[in-house]
Protein backbone atom coordinates (compact mmCIF):
# COMPACT_ATOMS: atom_id res chain seq x y z
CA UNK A 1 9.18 -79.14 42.56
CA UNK A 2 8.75 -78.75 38.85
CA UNK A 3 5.42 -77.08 39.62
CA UNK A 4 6.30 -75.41 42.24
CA UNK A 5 8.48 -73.27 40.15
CA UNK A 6 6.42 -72.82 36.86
CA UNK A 7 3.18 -71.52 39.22
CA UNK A 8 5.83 -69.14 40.73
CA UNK A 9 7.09 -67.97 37.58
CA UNK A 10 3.10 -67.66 36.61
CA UNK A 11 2.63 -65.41 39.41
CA UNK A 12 5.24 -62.95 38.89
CA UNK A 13 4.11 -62.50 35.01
CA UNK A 14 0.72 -61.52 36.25
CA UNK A 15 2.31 -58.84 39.07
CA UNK A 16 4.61 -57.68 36.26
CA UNK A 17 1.29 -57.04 33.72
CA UNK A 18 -0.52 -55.53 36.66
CA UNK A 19 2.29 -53.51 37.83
CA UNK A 20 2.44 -52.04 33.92
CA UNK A 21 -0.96 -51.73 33.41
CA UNK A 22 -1.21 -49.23 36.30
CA UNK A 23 1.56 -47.49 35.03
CA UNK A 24 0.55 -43.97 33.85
CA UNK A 25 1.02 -43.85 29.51
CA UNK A 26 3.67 -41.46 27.85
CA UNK A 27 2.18 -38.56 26.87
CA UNK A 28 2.63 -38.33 22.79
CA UNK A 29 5.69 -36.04 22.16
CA UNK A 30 4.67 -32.61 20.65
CA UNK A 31 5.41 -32.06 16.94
CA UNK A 32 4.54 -28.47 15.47
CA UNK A 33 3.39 -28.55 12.28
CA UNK A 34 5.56 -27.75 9.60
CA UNK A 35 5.06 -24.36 7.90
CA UNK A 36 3.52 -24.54 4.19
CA UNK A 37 6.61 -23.31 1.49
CA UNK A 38 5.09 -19.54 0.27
CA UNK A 39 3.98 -20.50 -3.56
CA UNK A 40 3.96 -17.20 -5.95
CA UNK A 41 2.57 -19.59 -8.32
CA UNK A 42 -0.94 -18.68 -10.02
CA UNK A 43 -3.33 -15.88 -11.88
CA UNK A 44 -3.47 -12.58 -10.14
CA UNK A 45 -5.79 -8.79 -10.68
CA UNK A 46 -5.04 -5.94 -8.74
CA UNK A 47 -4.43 -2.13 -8.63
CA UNK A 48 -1.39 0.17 -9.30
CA UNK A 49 -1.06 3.47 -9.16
CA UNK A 50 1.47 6.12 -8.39
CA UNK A 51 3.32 8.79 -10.38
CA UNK A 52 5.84 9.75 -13.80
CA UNK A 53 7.95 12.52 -14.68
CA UNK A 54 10.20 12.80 -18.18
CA UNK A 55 11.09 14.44 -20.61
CA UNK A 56 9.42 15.70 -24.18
CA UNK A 57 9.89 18.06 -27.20
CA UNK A 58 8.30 18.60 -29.97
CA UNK A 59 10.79 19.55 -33.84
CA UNK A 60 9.04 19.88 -37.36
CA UNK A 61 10.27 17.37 -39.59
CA UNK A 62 10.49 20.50 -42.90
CA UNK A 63 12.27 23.26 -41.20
CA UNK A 64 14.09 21.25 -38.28
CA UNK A 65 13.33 23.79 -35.68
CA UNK A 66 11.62 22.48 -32.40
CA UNK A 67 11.60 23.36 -28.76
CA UNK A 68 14.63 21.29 -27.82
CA UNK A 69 14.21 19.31 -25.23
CA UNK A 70 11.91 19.67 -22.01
CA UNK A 71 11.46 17.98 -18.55
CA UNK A 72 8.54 19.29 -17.24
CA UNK A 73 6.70 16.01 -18.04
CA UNK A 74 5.03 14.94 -14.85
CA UNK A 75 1.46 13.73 -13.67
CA UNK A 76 -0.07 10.78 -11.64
CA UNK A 77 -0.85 7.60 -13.19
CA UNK A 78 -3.31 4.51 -12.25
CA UNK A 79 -5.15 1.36 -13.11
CA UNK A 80 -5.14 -2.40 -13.14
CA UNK A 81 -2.45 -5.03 -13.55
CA UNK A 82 -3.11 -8.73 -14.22
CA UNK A 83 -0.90 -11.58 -14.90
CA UNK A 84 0.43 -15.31 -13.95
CA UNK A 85 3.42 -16.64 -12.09
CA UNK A 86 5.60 -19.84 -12.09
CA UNK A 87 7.60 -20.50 -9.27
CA UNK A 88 10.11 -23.60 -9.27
CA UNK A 89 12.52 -23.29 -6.28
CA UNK A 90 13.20 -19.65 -5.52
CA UNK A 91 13.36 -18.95 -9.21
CA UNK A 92 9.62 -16.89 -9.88
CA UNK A 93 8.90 -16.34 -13.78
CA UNK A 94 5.90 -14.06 -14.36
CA UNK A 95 4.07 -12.40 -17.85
CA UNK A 96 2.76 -9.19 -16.46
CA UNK A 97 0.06 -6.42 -17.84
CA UNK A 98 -1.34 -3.18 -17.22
CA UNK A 99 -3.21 -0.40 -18.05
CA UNK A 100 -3.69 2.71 -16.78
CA UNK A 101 -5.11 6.17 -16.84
CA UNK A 102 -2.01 9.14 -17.17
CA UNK A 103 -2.22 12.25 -16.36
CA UNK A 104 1.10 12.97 -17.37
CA UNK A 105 1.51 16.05 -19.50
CA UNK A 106 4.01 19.02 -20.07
CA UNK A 107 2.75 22.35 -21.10
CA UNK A 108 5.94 24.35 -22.25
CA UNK A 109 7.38 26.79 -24.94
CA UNK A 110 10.61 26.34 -26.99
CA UNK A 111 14.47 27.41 -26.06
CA UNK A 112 14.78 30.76 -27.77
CA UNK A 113 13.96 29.46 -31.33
CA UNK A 114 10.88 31.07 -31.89
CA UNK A 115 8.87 28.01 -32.44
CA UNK A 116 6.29 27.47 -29.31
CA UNK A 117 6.38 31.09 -27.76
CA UNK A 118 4.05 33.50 -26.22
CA UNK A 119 0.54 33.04 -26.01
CA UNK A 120 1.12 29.91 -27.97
CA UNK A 121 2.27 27.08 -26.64
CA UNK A 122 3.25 23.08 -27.38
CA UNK A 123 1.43 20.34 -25.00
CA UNK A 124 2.50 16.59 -25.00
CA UNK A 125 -0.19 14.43 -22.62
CA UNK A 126 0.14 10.94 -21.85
CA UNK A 127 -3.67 10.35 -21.33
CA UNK A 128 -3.35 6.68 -21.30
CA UNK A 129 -0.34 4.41 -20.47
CA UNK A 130 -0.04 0.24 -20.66
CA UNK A 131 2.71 -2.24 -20.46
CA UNK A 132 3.38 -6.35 -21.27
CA UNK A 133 6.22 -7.38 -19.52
CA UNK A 134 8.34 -10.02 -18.96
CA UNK A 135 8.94 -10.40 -15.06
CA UNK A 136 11.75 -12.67 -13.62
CA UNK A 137 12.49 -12.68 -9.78
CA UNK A 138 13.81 -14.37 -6.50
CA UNK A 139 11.99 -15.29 -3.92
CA UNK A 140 13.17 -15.37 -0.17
CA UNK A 141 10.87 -15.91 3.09
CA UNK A 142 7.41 -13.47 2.16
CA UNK A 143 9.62 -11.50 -0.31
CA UNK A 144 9.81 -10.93 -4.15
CA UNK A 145 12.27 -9.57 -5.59
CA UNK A 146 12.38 -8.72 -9.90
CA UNK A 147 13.34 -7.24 -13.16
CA UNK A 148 11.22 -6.72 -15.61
CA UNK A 149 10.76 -5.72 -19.14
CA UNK A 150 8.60 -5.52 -22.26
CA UNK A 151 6.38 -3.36 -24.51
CA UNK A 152 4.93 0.09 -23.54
CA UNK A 153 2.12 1.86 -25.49
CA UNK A 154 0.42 5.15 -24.81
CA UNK A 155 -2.13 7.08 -26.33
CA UNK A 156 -0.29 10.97 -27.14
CA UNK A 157 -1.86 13.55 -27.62
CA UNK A 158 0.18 16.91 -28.91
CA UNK A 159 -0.90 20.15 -29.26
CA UNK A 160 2.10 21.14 -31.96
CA UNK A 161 2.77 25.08 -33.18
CA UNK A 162 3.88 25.55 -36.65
CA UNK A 163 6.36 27.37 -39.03
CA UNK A 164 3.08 29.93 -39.23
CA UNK A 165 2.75 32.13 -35.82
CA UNK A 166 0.08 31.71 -33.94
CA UNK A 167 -1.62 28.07 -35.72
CA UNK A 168 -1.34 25.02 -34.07
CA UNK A 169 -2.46 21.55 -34.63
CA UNK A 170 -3.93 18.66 -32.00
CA UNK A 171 -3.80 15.20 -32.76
CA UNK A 172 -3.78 12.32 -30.68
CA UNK A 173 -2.08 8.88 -31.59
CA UNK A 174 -1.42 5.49 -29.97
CA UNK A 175 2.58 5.12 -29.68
CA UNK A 176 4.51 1.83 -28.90
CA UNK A 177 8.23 1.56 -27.32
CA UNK A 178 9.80 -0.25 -24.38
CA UNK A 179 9.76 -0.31 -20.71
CA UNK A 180 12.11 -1.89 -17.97
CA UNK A 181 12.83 -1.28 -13.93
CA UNK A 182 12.09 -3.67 -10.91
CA UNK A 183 10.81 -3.84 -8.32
CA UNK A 184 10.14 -5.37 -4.45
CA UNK A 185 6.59 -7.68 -4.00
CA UNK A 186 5.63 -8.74 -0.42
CA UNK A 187 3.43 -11.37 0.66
CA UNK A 188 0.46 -9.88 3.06
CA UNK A 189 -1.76 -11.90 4.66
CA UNK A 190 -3.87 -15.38 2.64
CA UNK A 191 -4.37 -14.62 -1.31
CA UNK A 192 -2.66 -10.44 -0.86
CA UNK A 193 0.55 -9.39 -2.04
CA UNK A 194 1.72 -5.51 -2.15
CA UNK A 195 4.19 -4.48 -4.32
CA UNK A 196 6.69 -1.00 -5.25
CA UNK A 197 8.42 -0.94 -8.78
CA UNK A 198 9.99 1.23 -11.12
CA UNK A 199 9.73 1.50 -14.98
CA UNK A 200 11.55 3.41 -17.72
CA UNK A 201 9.00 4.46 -20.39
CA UNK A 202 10.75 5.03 -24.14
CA UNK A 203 7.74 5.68 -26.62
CA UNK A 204 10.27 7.14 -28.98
CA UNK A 205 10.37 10.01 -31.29
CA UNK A 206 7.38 9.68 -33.78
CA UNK A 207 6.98 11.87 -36.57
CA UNK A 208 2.97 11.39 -37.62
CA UNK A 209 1.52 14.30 -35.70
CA UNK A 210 1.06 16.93 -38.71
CA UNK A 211 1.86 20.70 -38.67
CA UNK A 212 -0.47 23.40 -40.23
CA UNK A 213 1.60 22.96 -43.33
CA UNK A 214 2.04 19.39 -45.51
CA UNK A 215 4.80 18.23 -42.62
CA UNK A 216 4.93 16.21 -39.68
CA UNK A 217 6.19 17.03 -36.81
CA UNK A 218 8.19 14.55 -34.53
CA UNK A 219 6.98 14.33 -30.54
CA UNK A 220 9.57 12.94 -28.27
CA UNK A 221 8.25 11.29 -25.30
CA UNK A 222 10.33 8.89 -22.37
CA UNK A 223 9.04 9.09 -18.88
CA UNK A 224 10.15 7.42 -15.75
CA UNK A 225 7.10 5.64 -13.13
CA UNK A 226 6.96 4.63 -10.11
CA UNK A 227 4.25 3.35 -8.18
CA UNK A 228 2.64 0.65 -5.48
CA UNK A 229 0.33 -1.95 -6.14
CA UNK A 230 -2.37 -4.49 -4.34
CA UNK A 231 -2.62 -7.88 -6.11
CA UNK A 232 -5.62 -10.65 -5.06
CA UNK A 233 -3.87 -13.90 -6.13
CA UNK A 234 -6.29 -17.17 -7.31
CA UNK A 235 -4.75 -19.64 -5.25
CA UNK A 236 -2.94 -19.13 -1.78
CA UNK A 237 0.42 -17.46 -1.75
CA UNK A 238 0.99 -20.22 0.86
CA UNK A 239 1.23 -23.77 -1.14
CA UNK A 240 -1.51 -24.73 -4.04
């Protein structure tokens, strides 16, 4: 009887394994793939260009007469930018350059004081503009968002009348100040990234450009930019 029951018990283990085995297999359940975390992290070169406007005037530092002050200066700008991000969370920390050709310039005469009038008349140009910043920003979904700040330098040149009608002088001089704003950075498509800001351009009031007569004569110059740029960045924007 024993065996009886144990050959029965046999044969319903091998119909329950044959039963199975014909059984069509779960299909594996989908997964999609997890999207890589955008990375701003890494070295980047691109192009920037766009356009200033501000404000200049030109006094001799003897007399104290000058053309006031004039906001005619305006002009395009353009060039390259380089610099390197660290991202840690949506925290981005950047060190930015540039450097740029200006064509910024103001052509103008003085405000009734006799000293830029006529045929005669006072120049300030911007011919070339650069900028080492500081750049701290936020990050959210393909976006970039920053202040930034740092050292400006141009290289002035000033066409500057004198105390003597009809002379002027032309000298051209590097000049150092500040420069802040902000600005918006998107992420395009694989290593691209396109970006608007704004700066504020102080290169101060310096007093080296010399007059016709043993003086100098002090060239105010603040401008205000604003342009777009393309960045390539070393590295995918997508996870390094």
């Amino acid at each position: 009887m024993k065996k009886l029951v144990l050959s029965a018990l046999a044969l319903v283990a091998l119909a329950t394994s044959a039963v199975a085995a014909d059984m069509p297999a779960k299909a594996p359940v989908y997964k999609a793939p997890v999207a890589a975390l955008p990375n701003w992290t890494g070295f980047y070169l691109g192009l920037a260009g766009g356009g200033g406007w501000g404000t200049t005037g030109h006094t001799n530092e003897v007399t104290g007469i000058g053309t006031g002050t004039n906001n005619g200066l305006r002009g395009g700008i353009f060039g390259l930018t380089y610099g390197y991000n660290w991202q840690t969370g949506p925290w981005v920390l950047g060190l930015e350059g540039d450097i740029s050709w200006s064509g910024i310039k103001d052509t103008f005469n003085d405000n009734g004081t006799g000293f830029c009038t006529g045929a005669v008349t006072c120049v300030t140009n911007i011919k070339w503009m650069g900028t080492d910043r500081v750049r701290v920003g936020y990050a959210s979904d393909r976006y970039l968002v920053f202040a930034t700040g740092g050292l400006a330098y141009a290289d002035v040149e000033a066409t500057c009348c004198t105390i003597i009608p009809g002379l002027t002088t032309d000298e051209t001089h590097w000049r150092a100040g500040y420069t802040v704003g902000g600005g918006l950075e998107a992420m395009l498509w694989a290593n691209w990234s396109a970006k608007i800001e704004y700066l504020y351009v102080d290169l101060g009031d310096k007093t080296n450009y010399r007059s016709a007569l043993p003086a100098n004569e002090s060239v105010l110059v603040r401008s205000n930019i604003v342009r777009l740029g393309l960045n390539y960045r070393f590295g995918s924007l997508f996870g390094m």
